[in-house]
Protein backbone atom coordinates (compact mmCIF):
# COMPACT_ATOMS: atom_id res chain seq x y z
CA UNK A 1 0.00 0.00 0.00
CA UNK A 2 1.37 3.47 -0.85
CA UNK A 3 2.13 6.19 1.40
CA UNK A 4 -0.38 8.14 0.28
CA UNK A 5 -3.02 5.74 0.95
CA UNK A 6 -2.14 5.10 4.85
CA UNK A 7 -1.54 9.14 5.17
CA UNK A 8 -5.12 9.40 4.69
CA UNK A 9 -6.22 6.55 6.82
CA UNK A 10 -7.73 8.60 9.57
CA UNK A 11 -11.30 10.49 8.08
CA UNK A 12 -13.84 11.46 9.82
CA UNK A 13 -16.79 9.29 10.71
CA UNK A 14 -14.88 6.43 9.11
CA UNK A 15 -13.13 3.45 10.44
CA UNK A 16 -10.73 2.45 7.70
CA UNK A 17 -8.47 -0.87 7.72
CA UNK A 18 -6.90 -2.94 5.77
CA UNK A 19 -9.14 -6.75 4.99
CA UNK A 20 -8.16 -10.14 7.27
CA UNK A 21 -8.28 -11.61 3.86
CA UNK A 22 -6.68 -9.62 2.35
CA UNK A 23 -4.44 -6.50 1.63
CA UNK A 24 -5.04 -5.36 -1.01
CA UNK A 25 -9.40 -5.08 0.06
CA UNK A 26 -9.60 -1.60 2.08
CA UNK A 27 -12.60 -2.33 4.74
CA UNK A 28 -14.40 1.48 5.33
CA UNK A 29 -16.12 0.94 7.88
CA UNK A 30 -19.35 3.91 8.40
CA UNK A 31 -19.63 4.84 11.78
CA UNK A 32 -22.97 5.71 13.46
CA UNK A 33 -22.41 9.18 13.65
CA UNK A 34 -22.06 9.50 9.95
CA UNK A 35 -24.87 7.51 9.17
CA UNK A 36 -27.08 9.98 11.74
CA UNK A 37 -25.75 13.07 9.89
CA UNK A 38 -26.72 11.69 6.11
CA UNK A 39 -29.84 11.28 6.90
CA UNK A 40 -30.88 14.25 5.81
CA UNK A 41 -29.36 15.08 3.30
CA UNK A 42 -30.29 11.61 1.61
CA UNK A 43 -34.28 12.39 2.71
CA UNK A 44 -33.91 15.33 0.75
CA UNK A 45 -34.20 13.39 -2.41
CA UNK A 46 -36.45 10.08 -2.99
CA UNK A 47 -35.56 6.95 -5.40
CA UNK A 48 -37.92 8.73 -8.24
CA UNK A 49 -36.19 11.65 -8.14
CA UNK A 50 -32.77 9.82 -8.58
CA UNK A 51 -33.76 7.90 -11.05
CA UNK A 52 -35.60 10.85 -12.95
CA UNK A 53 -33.03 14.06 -12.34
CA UNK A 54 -28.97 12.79 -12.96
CA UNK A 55 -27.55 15.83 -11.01
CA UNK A 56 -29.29 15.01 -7.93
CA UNK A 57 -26.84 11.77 -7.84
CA UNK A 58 -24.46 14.27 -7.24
CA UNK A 59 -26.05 16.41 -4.98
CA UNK A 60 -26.20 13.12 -2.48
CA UNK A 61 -22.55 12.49 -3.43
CA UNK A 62 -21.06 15.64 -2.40
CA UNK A 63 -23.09 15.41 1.20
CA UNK A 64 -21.29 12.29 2.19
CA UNK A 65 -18.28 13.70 0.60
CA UNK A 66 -18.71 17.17 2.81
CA UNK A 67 -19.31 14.98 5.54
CA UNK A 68 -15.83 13.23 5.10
CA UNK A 69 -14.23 16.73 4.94
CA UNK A 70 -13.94 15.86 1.12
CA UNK A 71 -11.79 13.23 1.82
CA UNK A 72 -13.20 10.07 0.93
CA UNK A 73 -13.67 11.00 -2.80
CA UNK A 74 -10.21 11.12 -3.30
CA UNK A 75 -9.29 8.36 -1.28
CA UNK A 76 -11.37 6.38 -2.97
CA UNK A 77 -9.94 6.95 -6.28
CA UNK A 78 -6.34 6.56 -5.03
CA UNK A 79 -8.04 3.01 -3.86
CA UNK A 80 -9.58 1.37 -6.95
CA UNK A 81 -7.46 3.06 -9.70
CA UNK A 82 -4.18 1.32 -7.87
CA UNK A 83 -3.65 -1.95 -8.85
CA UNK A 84 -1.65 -2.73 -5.82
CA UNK A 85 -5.27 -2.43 -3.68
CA UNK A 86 -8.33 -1.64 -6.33
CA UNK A 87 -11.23 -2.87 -4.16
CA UNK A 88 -12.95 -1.20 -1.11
CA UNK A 89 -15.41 -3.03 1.23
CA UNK A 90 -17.82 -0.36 2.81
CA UNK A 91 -19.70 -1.82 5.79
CA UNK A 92 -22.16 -0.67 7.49
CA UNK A 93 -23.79 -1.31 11.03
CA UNK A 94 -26.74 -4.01 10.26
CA UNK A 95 -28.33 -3.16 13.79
CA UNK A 96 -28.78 0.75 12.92
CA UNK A 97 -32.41 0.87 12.23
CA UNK A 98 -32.15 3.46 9.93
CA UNK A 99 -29.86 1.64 7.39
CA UNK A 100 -32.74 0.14 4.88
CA UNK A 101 -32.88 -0.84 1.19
CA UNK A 102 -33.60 2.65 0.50
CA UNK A 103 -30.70 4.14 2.61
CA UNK A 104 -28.84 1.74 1.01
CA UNK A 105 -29.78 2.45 -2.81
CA UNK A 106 -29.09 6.12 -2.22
CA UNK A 107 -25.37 5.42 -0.25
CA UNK A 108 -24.57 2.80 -3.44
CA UNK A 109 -25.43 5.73 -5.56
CA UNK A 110 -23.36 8.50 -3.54
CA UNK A 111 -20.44 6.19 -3.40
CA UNK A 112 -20.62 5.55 -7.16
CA UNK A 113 -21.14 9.11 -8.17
CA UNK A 114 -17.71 9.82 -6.32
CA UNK A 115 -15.69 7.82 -8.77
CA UNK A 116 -17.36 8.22 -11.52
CA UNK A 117 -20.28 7.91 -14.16
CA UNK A 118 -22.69 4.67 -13.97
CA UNK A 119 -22.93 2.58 -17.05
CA UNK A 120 -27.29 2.57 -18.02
CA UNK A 121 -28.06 -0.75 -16.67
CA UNK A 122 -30.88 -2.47 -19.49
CA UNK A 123 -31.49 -5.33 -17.44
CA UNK A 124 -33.50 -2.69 -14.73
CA UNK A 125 -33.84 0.28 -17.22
CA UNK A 126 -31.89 2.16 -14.85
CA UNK A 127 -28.00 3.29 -13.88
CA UNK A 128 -28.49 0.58 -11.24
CA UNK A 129 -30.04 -3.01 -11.01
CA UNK A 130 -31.45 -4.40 -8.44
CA UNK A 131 -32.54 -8.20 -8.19
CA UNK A 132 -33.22 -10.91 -6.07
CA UNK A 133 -32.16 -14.74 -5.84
CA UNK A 134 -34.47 -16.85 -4.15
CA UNK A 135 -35.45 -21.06 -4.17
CA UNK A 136 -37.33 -21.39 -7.24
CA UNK A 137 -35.11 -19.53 -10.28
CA UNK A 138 -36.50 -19.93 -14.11
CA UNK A 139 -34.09 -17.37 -15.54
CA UNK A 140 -31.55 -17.62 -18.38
CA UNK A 141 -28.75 -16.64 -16.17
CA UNK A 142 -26.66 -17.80 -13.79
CA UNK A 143 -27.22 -14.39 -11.79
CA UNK A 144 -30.30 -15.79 -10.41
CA UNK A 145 -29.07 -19.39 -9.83
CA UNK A 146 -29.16 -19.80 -5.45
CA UNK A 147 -28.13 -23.24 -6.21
CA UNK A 148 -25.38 -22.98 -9.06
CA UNK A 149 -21.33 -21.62 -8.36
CA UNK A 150 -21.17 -18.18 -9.77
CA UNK A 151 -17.69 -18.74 -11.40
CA UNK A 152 -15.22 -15.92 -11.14
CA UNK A 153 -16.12 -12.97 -13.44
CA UNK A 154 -16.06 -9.52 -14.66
CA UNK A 155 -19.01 -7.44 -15.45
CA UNK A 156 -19.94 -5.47 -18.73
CA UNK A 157 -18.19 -8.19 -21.34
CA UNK A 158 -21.60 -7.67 -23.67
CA UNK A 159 -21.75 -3.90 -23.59
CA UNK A 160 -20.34 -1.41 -25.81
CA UNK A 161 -20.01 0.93 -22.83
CA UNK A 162 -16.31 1.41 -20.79
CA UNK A 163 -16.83 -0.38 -17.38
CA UNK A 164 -14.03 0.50 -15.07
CA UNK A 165 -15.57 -0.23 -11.90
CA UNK A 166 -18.53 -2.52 -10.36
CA UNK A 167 -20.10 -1.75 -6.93
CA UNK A 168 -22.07 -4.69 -5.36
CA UNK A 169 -24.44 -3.62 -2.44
CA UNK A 170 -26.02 -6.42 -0.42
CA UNK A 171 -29.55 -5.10 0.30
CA UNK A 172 -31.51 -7.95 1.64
CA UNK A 173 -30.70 -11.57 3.47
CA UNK A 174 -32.76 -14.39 4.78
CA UNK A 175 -32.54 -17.69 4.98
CA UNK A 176 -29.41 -18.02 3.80
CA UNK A 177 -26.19 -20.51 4.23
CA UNK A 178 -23.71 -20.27 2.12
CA UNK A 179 -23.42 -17.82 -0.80
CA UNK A 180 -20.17 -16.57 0.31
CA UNK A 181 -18.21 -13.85 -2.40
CA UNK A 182 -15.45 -15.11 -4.05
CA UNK A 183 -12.80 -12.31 -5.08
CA UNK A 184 -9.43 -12.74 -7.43
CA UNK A 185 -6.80 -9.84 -8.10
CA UNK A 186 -5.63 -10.91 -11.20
CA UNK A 187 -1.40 -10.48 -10.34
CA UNK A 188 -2.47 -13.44 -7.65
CA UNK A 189 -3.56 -15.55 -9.88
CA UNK A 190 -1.03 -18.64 -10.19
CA UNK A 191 -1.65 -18.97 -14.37
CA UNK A 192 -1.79 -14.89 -15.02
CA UNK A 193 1.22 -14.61 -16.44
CA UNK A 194 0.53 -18.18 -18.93
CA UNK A 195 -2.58 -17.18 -20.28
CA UNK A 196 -2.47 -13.62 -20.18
CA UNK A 197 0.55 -14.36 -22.88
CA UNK A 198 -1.38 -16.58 -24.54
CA UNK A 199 -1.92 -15.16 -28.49
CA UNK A 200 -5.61 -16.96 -28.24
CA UNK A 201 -6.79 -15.00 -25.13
CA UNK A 202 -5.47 -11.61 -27.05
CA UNK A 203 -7.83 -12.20 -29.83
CA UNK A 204 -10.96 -10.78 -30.72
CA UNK A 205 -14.02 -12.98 -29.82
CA UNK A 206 -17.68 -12.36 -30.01
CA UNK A 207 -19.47 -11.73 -26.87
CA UNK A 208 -23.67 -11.99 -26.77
CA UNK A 209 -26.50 -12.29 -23.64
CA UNK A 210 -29.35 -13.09 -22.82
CA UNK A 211 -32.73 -12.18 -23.09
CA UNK A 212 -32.92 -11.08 -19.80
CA UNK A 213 -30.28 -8.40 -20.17
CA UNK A 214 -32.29 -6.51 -22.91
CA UNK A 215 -29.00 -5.78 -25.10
CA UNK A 216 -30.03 -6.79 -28.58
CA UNK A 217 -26.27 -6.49 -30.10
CA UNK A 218 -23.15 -8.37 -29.97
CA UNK A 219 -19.78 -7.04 -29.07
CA UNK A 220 -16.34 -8.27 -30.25
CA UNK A 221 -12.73 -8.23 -27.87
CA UNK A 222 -10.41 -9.59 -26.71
CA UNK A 223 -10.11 -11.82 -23.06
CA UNK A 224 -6.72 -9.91 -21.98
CA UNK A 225 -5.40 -6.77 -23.03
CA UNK A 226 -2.61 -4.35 -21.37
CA UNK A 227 -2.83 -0.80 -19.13
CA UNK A 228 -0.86 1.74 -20.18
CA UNK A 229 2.18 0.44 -17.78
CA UNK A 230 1.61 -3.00 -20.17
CA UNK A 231 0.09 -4.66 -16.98
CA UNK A 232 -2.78 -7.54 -17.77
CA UNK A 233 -6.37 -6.84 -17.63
CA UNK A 234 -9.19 -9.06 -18.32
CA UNK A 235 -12.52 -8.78 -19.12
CA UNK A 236 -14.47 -12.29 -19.01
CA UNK A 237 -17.39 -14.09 -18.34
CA UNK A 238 -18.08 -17.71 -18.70
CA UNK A 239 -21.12 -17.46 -20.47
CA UNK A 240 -21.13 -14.99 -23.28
CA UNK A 241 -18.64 -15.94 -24.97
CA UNK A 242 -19.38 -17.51 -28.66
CA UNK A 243 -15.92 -19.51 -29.32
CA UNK A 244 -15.21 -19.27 -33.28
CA UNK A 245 -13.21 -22.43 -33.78
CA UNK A 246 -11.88 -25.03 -31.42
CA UNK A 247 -8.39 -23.21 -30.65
CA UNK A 248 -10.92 -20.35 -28.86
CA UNK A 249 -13.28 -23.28 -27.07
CA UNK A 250 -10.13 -24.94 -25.89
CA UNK A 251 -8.70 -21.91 -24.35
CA UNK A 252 -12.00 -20.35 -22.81
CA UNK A 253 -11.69 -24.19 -20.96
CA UNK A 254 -8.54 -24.18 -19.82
CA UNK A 255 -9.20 -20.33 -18.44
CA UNK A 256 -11.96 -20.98 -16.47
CA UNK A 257 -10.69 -24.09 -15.22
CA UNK A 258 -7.28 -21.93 -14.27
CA UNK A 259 -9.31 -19.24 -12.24
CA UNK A 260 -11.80 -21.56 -10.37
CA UNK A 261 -8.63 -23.88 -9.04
CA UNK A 262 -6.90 -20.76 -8.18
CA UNK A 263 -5.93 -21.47 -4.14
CA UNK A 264 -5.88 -17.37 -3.78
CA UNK A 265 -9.27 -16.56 -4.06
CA UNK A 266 -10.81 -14.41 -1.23
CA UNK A 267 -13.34 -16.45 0.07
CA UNK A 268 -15.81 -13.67 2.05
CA UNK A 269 -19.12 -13.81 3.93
CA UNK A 270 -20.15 -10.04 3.75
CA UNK A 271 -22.62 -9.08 6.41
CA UNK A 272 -26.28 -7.29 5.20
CA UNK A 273 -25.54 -3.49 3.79
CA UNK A 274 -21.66 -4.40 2.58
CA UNK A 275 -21.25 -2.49 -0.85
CA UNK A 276 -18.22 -3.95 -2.60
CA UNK A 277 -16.46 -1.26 -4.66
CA UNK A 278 -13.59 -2.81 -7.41
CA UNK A 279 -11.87 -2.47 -10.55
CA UNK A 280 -13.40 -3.63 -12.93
CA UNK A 281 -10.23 -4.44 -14.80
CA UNK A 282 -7.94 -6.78 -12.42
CA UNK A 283 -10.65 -8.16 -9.94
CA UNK A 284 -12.78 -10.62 -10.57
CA UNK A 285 -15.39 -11.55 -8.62
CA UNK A 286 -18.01 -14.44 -8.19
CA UNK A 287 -20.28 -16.33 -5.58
CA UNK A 288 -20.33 -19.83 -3.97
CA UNK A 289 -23.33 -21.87 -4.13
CA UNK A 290 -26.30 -21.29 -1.15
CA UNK A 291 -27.17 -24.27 1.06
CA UNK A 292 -30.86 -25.11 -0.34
CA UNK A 293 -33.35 -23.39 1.38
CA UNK A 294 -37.13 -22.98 0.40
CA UNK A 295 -37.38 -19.35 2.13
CA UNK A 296 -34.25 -18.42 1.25
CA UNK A 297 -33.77 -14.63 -0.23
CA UNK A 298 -30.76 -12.10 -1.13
CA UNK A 299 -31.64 -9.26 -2.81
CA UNK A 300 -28.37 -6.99 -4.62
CA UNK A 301 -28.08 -3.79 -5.88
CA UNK A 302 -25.79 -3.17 -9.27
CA UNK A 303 -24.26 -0.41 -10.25
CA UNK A 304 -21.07 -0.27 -12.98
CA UNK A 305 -19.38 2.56 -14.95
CA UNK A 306 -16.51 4.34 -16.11
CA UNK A 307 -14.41 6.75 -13.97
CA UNK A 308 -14.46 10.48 -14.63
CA UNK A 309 -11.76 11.86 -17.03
CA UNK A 310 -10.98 14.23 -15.86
């Protein structure tokens, strides 16, 4: 972690820390206090008006900003833009009466809107998505699958739209065992260096979705590509892809295989009201299967983008 980073380390109404897990995840812990004082300013605004009127995304944004001393915004880009860290972990406290699904849809929002622009999401006709998995699933997904691993990922493969960064808000829980997030930084990954190299993963293939993501095009790219320091990044999904020839079915194999064996995943049970915040580039991120449960119910809130650029 850079200098910079732990300089900054002490912010009002925020307990910061590096992850048990991990150390590259920053926990951000919001303390009580702070929750007590956004209150307002989040009231002042409801989900309609969000949804309806962009710049009051902002508006919300610069209170819990202000209320940071205007601190956390640019900690939080020195966070996910370094590729030494590049994933925060905000958690909130799950007791505090006041922390709901609505609370938490409009602190997803002001924590996105600090970083940068949200991505329209088609699957929920908004700049967020918000969706539950439950017992009985009959979707074309495996988003929606309680029962099914979620293998290690990255989001907006199908889109024509830059996605930087994906924040993952956990809005609702019951009934649940199991379910755990799994998280990979792609320099830990034992085969990075193999297939990253690989002249298959660096060509272009043809990326499609489902009917229940409402995107009626295909997009062609590559797996792995470099930053500008000539660094691997990925951007993958197990399902979309549409191998052209056997050489591209092969290697799609031998990558997933290669990230699901990986022994330095970050195995996580996040509590109710984490939001996940990571690059979209160099984490990956996926979920373990629930223990089956007839009542059981998570419900997540979405939201992906690009970061400002200026």
């Amino acid at each position: 972690m850079t200098n910079e980073v732990s300089h900054i380390q002490n912010i009002v109404g925020l307990q910061i820390s590096q992850n048990k897990k991990s150390k590259r995840i920053i926990d951000i812990g919001l303390k009580d206090e702070l929750i007590d004082k956004l209150i307002f300013p989040f009231h002042k605004f409801d989900i309609t008006a969000l949804e309806y009127k962009p710049f009051t995304r902002f508006t919300i944004a610069k209170s819990l900003d202000d209320l940071t001393e205007n601190k956390l915004s640019r900690f939080l880009n020195l966070i996910i833009r370094d590729r030494k860290t590049g994933c925060t972990i905000f958690k909130t406290n799950n007791k505090n009466k006041k922390i709901n699904d609505i609370f938490l849809t409009k602190l997803s929002t002001a924590i996105s809107h600090l970083i940068g622009i949200p991505n329209y999401d088609a699957m929920y006709d908004k700049f967020y998505a918000r969706f539950h998995i439950k017992h009985d699933d009959a979707s074309d997904s495996y988003l929606r699958k309680a029962y099914t691993n979620m293998d290690l990922h990255t989001d907006g493969t199908y889109v024509k739209e830059k996605t930087d960064w994906i924040l993952m808000t956990k809005i609702e829980e019951k009934n649940v065992q199991g379910g755990e997030t799994s998280l990979l930084h792609l320099d830990d990954w034992e085969h990075c260096e193999e297939l990253s190299n690989d002249p298959i993963g660096r060509q272009n293939f043809t990326w499609d979705s489902p009917k229940s993501k409402n995107v009626n095009y295909k997009v062609e790219h590559p797996i792995f590509s470099d930053d500008e320091e000539g660094k691997p990044q990925i951007s993958y999904i197990d399902q979309f892809p549409e191998p052209k020839n056997m050489e591209q079915g092969n290697f799609l194999q031998r990558l997933s295989d290669a990230l699901e064996e990986s022994k330095n995943k970050v195995i996580t049970d996040l509590p109710l009201g984490s939001v996940v915040l990571a690059n979209n580039y160099f984490w990956l991120h996926g979920r373990k299967p629930f223990k089956e449960n007839k009542n059981l119910s998570r419900e997540l809130l979405r939201i992906r983008g690009s970061f400002f650029s200026n």
